[in-house]
C-alpha atoms as a PDB file:
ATOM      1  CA  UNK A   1       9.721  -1.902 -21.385  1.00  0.00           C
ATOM      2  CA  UNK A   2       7.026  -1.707 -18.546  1.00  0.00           C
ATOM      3  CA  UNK A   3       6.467  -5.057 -18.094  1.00  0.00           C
ATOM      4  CA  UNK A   4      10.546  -5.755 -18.062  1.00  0.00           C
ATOM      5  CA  UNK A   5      10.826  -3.336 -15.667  1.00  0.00           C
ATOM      6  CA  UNK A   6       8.252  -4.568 -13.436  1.00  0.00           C
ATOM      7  CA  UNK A   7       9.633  -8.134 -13.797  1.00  0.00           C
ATOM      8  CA  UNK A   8      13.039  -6.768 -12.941  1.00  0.00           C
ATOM      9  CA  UNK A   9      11.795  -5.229  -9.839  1.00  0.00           C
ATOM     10  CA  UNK A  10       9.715  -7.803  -8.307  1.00  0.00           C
ATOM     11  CA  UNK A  11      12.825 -10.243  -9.111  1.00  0.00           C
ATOM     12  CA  UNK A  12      15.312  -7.870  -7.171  1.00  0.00           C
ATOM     13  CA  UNK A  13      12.888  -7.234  -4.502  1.00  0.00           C
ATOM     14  CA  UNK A  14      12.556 -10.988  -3.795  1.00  0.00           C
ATOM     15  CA  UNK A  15      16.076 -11.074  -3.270  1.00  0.00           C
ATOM     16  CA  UNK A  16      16.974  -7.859  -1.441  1.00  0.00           C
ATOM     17  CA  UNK A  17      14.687  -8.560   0.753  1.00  0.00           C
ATOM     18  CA  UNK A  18      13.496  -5.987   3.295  1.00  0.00           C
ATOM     19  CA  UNK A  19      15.230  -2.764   1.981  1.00  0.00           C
ATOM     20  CA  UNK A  20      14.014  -0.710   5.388  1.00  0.00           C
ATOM     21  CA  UNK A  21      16.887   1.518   5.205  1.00  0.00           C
ATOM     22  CA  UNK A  22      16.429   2.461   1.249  1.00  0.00           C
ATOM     23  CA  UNK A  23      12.599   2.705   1.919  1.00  0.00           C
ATOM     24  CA  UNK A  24      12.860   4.315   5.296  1.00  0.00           C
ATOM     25  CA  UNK A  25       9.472   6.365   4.854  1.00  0.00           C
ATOM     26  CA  UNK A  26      10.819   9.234   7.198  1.00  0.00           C
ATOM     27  CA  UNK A  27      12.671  10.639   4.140  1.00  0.00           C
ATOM     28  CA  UNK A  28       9.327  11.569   2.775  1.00  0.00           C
ATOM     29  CA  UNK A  29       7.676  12.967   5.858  1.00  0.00           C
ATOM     30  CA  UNK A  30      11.089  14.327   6.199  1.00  0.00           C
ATOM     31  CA  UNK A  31      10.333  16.138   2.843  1.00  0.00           C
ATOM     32  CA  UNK A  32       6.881  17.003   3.692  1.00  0.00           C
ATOM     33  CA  UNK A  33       7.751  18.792   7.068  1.00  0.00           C
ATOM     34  CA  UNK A  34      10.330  21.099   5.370  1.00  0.00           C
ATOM     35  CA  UNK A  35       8.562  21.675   1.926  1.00  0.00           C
ATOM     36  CA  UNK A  36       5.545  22.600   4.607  1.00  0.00           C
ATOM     37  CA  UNK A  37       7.420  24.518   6.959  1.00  0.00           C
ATOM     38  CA  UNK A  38       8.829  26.467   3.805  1.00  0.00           C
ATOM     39  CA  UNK A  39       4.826  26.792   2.724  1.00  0.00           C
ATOM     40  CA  UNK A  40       3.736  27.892   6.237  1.00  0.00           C
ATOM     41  CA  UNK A  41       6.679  30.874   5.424  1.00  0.00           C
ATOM     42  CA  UNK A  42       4.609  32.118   2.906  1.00  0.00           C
ATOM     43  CA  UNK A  43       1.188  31.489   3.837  1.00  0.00           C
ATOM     44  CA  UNK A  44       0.176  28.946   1.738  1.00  0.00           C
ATOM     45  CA  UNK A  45      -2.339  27.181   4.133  1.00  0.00           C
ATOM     46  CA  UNK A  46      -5.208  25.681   1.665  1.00  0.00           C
ATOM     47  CA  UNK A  47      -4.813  22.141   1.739  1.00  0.00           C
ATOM     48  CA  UNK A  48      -5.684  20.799  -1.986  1.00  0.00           C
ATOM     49  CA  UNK A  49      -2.855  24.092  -3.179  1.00  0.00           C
ATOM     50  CA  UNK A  50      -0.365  22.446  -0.265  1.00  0.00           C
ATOM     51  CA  UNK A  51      -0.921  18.830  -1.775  1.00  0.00           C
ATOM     52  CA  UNK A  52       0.063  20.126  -5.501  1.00  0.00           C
ATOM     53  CA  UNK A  53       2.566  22.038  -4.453  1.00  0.00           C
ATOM     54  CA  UNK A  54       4.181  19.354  -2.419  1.00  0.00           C
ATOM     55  CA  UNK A  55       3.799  16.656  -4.956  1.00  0.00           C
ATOM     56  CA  UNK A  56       4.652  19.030  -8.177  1.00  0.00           C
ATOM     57  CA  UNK A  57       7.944  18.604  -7.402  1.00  0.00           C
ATOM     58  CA  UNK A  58       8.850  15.220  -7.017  1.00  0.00           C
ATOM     59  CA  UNK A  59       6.772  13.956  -9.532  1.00  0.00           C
ATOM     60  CA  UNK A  60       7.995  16.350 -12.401  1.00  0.00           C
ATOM     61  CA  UNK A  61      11.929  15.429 -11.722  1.00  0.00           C
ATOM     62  CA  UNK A  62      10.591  12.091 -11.855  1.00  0.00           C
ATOM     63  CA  UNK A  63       8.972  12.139 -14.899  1.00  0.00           C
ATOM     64  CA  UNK A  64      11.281  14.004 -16.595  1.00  0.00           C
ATOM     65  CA  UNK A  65      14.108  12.220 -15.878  1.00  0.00           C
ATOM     66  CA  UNK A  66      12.314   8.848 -16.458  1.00  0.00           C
ATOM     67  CA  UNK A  67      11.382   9.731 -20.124  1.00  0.00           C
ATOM     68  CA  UNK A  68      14.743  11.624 -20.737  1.00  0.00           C
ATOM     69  CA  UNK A  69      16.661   8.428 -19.394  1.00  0.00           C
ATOM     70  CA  UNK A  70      14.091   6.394 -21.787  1.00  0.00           C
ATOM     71  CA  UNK A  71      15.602   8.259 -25.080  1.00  0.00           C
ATOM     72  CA  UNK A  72      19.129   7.456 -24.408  1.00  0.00           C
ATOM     73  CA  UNK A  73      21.213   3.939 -24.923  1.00  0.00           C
ATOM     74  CA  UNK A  74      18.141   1.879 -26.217  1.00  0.00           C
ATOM     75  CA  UNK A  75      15.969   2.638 -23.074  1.00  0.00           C
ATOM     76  CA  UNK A  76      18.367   0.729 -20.629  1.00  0.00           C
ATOM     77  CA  UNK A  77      19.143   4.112 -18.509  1.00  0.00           C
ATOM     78  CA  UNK A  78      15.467   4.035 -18.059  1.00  0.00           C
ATOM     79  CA  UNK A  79      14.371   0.607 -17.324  1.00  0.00           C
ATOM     80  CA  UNK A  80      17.412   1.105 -14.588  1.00  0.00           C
ATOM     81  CA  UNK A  81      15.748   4.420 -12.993  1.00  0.00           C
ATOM     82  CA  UNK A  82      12.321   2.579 -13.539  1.00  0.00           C
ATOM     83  CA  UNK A  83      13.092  -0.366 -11.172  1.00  0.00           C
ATOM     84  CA  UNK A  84      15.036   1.771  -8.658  1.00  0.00           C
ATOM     85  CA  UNK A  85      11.995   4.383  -8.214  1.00  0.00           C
ATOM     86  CA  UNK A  86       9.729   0.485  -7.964  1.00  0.00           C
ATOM     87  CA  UNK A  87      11.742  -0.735  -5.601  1.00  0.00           C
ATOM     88  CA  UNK A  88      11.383   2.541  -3.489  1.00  0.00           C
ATOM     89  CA  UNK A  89       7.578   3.200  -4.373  1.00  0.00           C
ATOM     90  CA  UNK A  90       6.869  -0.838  -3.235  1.00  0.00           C
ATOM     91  CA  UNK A  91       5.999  -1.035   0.716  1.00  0.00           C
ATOM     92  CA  UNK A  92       7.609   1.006   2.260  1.00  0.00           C
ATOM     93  CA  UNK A  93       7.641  -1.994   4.659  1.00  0.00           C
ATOM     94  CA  UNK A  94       7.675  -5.802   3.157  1.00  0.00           C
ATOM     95  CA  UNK A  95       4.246  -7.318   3.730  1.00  0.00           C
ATOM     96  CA  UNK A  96       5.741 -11.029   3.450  1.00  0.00           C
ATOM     97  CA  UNK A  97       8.459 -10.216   6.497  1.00  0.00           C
ATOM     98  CA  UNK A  98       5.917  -8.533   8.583  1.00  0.00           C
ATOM     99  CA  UNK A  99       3.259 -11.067   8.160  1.00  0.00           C
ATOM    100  CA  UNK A 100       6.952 -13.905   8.747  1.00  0.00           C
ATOM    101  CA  UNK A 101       7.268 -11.661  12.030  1.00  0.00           C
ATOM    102  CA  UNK A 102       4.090 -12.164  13.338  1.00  0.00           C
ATOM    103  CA  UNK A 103       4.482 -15.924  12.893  1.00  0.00           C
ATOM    104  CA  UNK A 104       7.519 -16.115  14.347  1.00  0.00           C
ATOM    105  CA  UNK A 105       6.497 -14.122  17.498  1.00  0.00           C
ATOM    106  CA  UNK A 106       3.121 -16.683  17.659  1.00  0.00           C
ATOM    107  CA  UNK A 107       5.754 -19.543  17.320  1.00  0.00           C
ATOM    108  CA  UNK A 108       7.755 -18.405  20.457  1.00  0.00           C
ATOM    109  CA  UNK A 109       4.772 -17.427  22.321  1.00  0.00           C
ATOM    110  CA  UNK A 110       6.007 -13.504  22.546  1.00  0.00           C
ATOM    111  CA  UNK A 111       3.175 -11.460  23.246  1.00  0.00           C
ATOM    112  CA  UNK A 112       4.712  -7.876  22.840  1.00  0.00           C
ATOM    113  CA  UNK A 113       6.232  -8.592  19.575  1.00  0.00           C
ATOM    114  CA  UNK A 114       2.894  -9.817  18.023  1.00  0.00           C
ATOM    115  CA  UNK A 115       1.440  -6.501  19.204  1.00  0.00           C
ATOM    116  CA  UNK A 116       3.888  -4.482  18.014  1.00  0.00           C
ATOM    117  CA  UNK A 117       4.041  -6.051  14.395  1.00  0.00           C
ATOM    118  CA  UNK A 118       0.083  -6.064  14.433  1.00  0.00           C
ATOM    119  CA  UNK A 119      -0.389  -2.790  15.074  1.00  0.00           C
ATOM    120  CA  UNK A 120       1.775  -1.993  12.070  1.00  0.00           C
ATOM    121  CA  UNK A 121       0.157  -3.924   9.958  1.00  0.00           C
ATOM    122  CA  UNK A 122      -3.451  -3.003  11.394  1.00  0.00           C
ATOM    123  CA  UNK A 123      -2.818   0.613  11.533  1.00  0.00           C
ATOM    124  CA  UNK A 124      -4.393   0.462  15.231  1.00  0.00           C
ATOM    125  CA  UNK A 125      -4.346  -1.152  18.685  1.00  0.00           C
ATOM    126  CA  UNK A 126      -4.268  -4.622  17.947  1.00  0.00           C
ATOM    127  CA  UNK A 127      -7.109  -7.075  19.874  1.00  0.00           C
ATOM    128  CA  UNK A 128      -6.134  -8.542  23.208  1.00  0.00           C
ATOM    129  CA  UNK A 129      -7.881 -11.974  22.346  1.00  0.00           C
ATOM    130  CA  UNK A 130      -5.171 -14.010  20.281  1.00  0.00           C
ATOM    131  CA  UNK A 131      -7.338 -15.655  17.700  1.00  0.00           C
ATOM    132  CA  UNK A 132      -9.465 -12.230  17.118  1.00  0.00           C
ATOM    133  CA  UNK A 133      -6.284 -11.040  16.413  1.00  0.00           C
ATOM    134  CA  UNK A 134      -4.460 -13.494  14.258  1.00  0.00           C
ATOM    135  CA  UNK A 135      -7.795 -13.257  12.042  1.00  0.00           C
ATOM    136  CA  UNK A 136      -7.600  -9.433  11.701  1.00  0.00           C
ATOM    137  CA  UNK A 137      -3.933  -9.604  11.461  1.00  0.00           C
ATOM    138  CA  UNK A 138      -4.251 -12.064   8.026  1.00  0.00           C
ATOM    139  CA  UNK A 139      -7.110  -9.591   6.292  1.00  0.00           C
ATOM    140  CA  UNK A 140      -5.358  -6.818   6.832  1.00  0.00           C
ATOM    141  CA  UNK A 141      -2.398  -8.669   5.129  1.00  0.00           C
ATOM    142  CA  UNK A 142      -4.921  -8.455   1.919  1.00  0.00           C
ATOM    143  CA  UNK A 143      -5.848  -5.294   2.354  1.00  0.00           C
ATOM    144  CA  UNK A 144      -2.109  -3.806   2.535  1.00  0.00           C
ATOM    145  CA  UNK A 145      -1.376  -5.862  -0.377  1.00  0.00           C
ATOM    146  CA  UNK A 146      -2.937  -3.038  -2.301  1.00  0.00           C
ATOM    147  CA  UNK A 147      -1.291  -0.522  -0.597  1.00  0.00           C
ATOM    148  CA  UNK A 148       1.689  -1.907  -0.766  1.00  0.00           C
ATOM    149  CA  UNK A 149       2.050  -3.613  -4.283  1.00  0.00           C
ATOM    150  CA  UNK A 150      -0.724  -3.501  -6.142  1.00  0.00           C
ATOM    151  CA  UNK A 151      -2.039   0.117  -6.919  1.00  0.00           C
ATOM    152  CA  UNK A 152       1.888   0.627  -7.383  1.00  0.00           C
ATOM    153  CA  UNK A 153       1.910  -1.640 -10.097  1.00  0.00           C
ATOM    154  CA  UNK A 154      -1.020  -0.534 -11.863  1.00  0.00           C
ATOM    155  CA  UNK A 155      -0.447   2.921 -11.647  1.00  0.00           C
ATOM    156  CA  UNK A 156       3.534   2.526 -12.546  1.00  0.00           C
ATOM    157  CA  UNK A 157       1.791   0.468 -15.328  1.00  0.00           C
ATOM    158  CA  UNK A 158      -0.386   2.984 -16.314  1.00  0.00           C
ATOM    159  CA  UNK A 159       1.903   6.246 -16.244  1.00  0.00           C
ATOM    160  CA  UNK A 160       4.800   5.373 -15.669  1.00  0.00           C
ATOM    161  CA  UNK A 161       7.914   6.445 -12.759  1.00  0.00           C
ATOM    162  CA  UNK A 162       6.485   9.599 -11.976  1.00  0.00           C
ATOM    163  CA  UNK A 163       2.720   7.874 -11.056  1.00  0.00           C
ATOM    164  CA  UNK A 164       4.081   5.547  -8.821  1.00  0.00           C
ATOM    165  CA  UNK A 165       6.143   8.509  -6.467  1.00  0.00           C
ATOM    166  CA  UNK A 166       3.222  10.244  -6.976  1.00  0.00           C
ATOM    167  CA  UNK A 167       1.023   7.617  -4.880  1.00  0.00           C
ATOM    168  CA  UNK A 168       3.777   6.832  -2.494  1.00  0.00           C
ATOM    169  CA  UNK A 169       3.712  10.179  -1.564  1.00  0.00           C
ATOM    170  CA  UNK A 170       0.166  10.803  -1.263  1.00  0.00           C
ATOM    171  CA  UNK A 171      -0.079   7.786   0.689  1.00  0.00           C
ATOM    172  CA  UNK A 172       2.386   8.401   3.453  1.00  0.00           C
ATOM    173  CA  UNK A 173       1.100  11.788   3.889  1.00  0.00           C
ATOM    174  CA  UNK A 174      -2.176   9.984   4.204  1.00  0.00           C
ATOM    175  CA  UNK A 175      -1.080   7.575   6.527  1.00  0.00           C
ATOM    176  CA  UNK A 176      -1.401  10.891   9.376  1.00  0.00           C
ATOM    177  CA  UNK A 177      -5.118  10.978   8.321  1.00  0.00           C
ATOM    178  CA  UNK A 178      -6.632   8.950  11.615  1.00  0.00           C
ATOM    179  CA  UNK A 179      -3.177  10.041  13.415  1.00  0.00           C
ATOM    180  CA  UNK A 180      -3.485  13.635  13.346  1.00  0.00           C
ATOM    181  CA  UNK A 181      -5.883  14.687  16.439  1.00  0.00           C
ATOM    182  CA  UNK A 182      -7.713  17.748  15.563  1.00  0.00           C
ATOM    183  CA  UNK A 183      -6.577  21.068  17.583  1.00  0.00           C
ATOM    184  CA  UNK A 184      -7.561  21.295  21.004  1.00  0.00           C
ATOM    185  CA  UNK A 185     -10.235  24.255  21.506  1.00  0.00           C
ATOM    186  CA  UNK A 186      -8.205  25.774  23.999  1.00  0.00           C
ATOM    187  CA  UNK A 187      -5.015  26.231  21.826  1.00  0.00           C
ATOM    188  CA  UNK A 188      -4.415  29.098  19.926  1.00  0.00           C
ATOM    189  CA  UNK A 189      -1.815  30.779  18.275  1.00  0.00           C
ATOM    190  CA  UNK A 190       0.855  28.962  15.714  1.00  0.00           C
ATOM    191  CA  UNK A 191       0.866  25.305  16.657  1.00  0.00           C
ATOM    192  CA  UNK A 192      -3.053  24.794  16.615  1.00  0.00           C
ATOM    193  CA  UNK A 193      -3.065  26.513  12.901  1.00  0.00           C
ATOM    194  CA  UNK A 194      -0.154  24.459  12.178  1.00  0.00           C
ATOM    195  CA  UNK A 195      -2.343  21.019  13.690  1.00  0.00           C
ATOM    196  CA  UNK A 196      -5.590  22.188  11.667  1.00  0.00           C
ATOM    197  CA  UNK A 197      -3.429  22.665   8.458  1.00  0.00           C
ATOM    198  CA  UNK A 198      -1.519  19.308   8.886  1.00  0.00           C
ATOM    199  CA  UNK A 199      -4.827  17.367   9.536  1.00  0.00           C
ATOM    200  CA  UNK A 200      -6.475  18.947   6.846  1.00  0.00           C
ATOM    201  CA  UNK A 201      -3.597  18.118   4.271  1.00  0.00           C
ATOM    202  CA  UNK A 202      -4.230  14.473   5.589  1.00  0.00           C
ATOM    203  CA  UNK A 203      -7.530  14.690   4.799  1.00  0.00           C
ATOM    204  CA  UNK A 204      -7.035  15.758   0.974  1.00  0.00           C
ATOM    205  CA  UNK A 205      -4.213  13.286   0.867  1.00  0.00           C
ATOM    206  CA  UNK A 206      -6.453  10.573   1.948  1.00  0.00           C
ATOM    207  CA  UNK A 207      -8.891  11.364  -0.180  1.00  0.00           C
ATOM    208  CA  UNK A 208      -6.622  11.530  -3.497  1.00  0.00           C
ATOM    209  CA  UNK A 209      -5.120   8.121  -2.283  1.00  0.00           C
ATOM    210  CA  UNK A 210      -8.620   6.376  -2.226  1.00  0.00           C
ATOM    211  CA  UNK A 211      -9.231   7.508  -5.431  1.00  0.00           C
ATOM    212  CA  UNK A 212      -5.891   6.237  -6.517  1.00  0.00           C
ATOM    213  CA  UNK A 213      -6.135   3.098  -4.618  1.00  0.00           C
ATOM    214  CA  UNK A 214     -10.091   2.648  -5.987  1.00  0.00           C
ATOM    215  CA  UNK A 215      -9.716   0.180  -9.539  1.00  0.00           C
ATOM    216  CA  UNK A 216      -6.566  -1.380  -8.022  1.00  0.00           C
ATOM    217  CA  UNK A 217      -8.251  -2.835  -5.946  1.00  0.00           C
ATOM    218  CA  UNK A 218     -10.659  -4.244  -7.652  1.00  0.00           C
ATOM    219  CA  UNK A 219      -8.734  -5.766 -10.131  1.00  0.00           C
ATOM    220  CA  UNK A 220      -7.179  -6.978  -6.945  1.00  0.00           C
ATOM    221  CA  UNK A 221     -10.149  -8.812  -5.396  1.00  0.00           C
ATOM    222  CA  UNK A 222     -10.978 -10.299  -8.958  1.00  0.00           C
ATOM    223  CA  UNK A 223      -7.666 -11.864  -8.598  1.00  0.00           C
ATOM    224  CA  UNK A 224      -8.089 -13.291  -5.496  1.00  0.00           C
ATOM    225  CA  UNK A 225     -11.637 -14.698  -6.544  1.00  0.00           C
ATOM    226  CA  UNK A 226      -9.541 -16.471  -9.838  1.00  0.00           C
ATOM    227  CA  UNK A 227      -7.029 -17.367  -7.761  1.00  0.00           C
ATOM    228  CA  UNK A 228      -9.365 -19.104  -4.901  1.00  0.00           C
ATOM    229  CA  UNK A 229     -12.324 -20.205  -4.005  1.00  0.00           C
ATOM    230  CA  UNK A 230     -14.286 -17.788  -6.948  1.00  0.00           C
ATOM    231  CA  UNK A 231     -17.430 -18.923  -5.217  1.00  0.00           C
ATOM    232  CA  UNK A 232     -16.883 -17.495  -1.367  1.00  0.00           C
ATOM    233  CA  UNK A 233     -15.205 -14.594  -2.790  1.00  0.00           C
ATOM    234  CA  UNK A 234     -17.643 -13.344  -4.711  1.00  0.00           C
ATOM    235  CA  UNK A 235     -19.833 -12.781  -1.698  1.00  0.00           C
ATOM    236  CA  UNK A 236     -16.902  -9.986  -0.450  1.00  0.00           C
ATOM    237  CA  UNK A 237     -16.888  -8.548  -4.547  1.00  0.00           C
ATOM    238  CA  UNK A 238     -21.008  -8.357  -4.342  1.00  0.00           C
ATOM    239  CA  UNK A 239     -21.477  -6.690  -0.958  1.00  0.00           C
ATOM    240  CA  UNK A 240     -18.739  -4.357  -1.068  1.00  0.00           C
ATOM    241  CA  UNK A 241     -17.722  -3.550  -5.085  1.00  0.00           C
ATOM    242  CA  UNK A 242     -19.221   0.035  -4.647  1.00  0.00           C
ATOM    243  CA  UNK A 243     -19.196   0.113  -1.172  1.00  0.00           C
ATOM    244  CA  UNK A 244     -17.600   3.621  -0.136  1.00  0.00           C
ATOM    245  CA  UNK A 245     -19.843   4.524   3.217  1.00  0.00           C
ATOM    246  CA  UNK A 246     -16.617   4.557   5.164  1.00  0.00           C
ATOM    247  CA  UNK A 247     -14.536   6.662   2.861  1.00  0.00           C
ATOM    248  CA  UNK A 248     -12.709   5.200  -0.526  1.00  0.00           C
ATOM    249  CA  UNK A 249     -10.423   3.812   1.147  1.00  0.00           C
ATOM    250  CA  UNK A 250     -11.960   2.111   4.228  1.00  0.00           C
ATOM    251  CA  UNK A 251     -14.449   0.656   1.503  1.00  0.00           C
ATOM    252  CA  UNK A 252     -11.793  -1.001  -0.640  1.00  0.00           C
ATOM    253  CA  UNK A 253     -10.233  -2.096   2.428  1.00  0.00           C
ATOM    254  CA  UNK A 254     -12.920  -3.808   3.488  1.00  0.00           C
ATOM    255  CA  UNK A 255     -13.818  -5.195  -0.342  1.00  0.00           C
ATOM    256  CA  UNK A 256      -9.908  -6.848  -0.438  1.00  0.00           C
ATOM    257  CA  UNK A 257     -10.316  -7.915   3.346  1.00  0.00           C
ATOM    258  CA  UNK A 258     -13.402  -9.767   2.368  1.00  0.00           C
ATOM    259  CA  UNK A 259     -12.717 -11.142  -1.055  1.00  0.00           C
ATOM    260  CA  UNK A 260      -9.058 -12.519  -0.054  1.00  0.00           C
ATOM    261  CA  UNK A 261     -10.880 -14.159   3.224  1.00  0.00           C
ATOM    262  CA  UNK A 262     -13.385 -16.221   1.326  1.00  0.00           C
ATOM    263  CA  UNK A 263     -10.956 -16.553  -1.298  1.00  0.00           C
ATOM    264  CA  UNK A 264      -9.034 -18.813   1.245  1.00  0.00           C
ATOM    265  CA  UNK A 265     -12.025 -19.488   2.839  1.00  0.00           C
ATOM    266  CA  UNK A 266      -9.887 -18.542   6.099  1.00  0.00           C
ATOM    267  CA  UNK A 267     -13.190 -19.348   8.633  1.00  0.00           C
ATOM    268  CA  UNK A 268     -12.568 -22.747   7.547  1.00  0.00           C
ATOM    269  CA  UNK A 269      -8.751 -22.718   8.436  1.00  0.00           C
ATOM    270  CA  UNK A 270      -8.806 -20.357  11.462  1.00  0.00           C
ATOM    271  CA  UNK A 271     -10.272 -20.913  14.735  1.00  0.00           C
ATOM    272  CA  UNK A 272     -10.267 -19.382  17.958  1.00  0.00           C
ATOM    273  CA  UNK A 273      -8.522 -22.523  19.391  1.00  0.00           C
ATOM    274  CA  UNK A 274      -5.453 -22.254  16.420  1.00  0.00           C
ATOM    275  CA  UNK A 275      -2.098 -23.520  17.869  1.00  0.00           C
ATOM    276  CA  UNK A 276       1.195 -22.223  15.975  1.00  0.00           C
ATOM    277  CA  UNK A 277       1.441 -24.688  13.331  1.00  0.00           C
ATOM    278  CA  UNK A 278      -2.251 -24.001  12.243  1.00  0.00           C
ATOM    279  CA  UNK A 279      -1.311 -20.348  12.590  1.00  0.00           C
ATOM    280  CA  UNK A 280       1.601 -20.474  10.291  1.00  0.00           C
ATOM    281  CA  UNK A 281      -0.140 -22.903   7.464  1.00  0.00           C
ATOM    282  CA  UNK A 282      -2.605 -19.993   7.374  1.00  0.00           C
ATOM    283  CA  UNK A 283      -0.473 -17.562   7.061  1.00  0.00           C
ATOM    284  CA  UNK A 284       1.574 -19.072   4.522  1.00  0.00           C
ATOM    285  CA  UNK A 285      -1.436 -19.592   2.544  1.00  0.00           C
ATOM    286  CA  UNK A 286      -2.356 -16.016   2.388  1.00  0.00           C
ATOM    287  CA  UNK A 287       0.415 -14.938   0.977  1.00  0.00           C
ATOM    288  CA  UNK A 288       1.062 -17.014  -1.045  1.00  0.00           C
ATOM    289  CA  UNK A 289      -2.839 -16.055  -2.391  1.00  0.00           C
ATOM    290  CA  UNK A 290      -1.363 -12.904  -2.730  1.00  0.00           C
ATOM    291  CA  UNK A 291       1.860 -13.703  -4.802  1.00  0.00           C
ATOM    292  CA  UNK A 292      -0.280 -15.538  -7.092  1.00  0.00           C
ATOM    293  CA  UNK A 293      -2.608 -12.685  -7.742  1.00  0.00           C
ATOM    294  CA  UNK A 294       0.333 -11.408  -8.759  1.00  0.00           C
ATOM    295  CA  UNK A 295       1.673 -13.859 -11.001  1.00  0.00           C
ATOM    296  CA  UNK A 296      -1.584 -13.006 -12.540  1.00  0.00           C
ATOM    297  CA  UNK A 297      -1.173  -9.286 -12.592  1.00  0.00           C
ATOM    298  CA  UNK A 298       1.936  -9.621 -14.541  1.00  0.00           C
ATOM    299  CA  UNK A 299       0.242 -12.455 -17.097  1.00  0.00           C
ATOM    300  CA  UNK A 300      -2.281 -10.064 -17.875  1.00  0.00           C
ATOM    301  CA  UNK A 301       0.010  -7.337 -18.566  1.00  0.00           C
ATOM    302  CA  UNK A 302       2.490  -9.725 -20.603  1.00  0.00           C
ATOM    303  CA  UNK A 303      -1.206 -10.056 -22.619  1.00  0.00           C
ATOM    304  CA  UNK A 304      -1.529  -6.568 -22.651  1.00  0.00           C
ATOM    305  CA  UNK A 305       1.860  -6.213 -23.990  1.00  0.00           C
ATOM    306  CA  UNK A 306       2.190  -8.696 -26.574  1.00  0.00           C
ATOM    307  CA  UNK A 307      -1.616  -7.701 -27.399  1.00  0.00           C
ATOM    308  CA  UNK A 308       0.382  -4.237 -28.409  1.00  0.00           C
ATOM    309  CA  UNK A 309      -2.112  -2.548 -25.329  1.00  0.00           C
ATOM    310  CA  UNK A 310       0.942  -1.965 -23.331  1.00  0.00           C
ATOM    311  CA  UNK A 311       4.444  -0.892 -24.219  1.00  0.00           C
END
């Protein structure tokens, strides 16, 4: 039923395309800012009790209604529910458009656009110099991959509905980890308590999430190394496989970064002097890298299942 469901999902996804409006990520910091507004009420300020609290709920109507749904009419109910809570839980943005943006913005020389679609993708200011950027912009395309589809999978997999909501929303509270300044010295009252609790929920969100994110993606970077050049990325798997002295997540960031890179061997196809055609070829070819590591993810499990491992 898993692997159906996942099948089912990646199918639909393919051909709904970008879904922004049924993914719209603001419902869950939507969520987040009453649920914590309603904690604030009652002085519930400790983080890690803030984080269960927050996530108890979702995840338990989830659940529930996932196995209940699972007992009724063969399983169908269920394998419905299942591939509407994946097709949330996947992104919240599309990797493949937003990587399809940025070469269409190189193509017609706009500046701005590649910026802004960058930025999303990099999480920061992008680079000013065009092929620094275009190089950063195509390893963090394997490093959201992860984010975005593969720890998802595996922990939808894994656990089921109620895993996968339970990651999205750790991960878009975590997102406000590097966003959230810390409170100025010279506030006080309400709004600076409010800014240390808010970063400090970040913090224990961030944390959970690189846990979460942590065999994902490694399983992910062995895919890219089957997938490609096994060689050139097994230098990336080597040097960063336990590599956490950035935080869990800034570690297997850098591990998927580096292992999808010389998986494509992209300092062989990218040079500072790339015109738009080489551009696009190179971005085509990293993602389609990443859809087949996940062709292979779903082999595997089809193993798994058939192998009576999986259900």
């Amino acid at each position: 039923m898993t692997l159906i469901t996942l099948l089912l999902a990646l199918v639909l996804e393919r051909f709904l395309g970008y879904m922004s409006d049924f993914r719209n990520p603001r419902r869950l910091d939507a969520y987040v800012g009453r649920f914590g507004a309603l904690l604030d009420r009652i002085g519930l300020t400790h983080p890690g009790f803030r984080l269960l609290v927050l996530a108890l709920p979702p995840v338990l109507v989830v659940g529930w209604l996932g196995g209940w749904l699972s007992a009724v009419l063969l399983g169908l109910p269920g394998i419905i529910f299942g591939v509407a809570i994946l097709l949330y839980c996947l992104g919240p943005e599309d990797l493949e458009e937003e990587i399809n943006n940025y070469i269409e913005a190189v193509a017609v020389g706009d500046e701005a656009r590649q910026r802004r679609v960058a930025a999303r993708l990099l999480g920061d200011v992008p680079p000013d110099d065009a092929g620094v950027r275009a190089r950063r912009v195509a390893l963090a395309g394997f490093a959201e991959s992860n984010d975005r589809l593969f720890t998802v999978i595996f922990w939808f997999a894994l656990m089921g509905p109620a895993a996968a909501v339970l990651y999205r929303l750790v991960h878009s509270i975590a997102r406000a980890h590097d966003a959230v300044p810390p409170a100025d010295e010279a506030e006080v009252g309400e709004d600076a308590e409010s800014g240390e609790v808010n970063e400090g929920l970040a913090r224990v969100a961030a944390g959970l999430a690189g846990l979460m994110e942590w065999a994902p993606a490694r399983l992910a970077a062995l895919g890219y190394a089957i997938t490609g050049s096994f060689d050139h990325a097994l230098v990336g798997l080597r040097e960063h496989f336990w590599s956490s002295e950035d935080g869990l997540r800034r570690g297997s960031r850098l591990l998927l970064s580096e292992s999808g890179a010389g998986a494509v061997r992209l300092d062989d196809l990218l040079d500072d002097e790339a015109d738009a055609a080489t551009l696009s070829a190179v971005f085509a070819t990293v993602t389609n890298h990443i859809q087949r590591n996940l062709i292979v993810w779903m082999a595997a499990l089809a193993l798994l299942t058939l192998g009576g491992w999986a259900t």
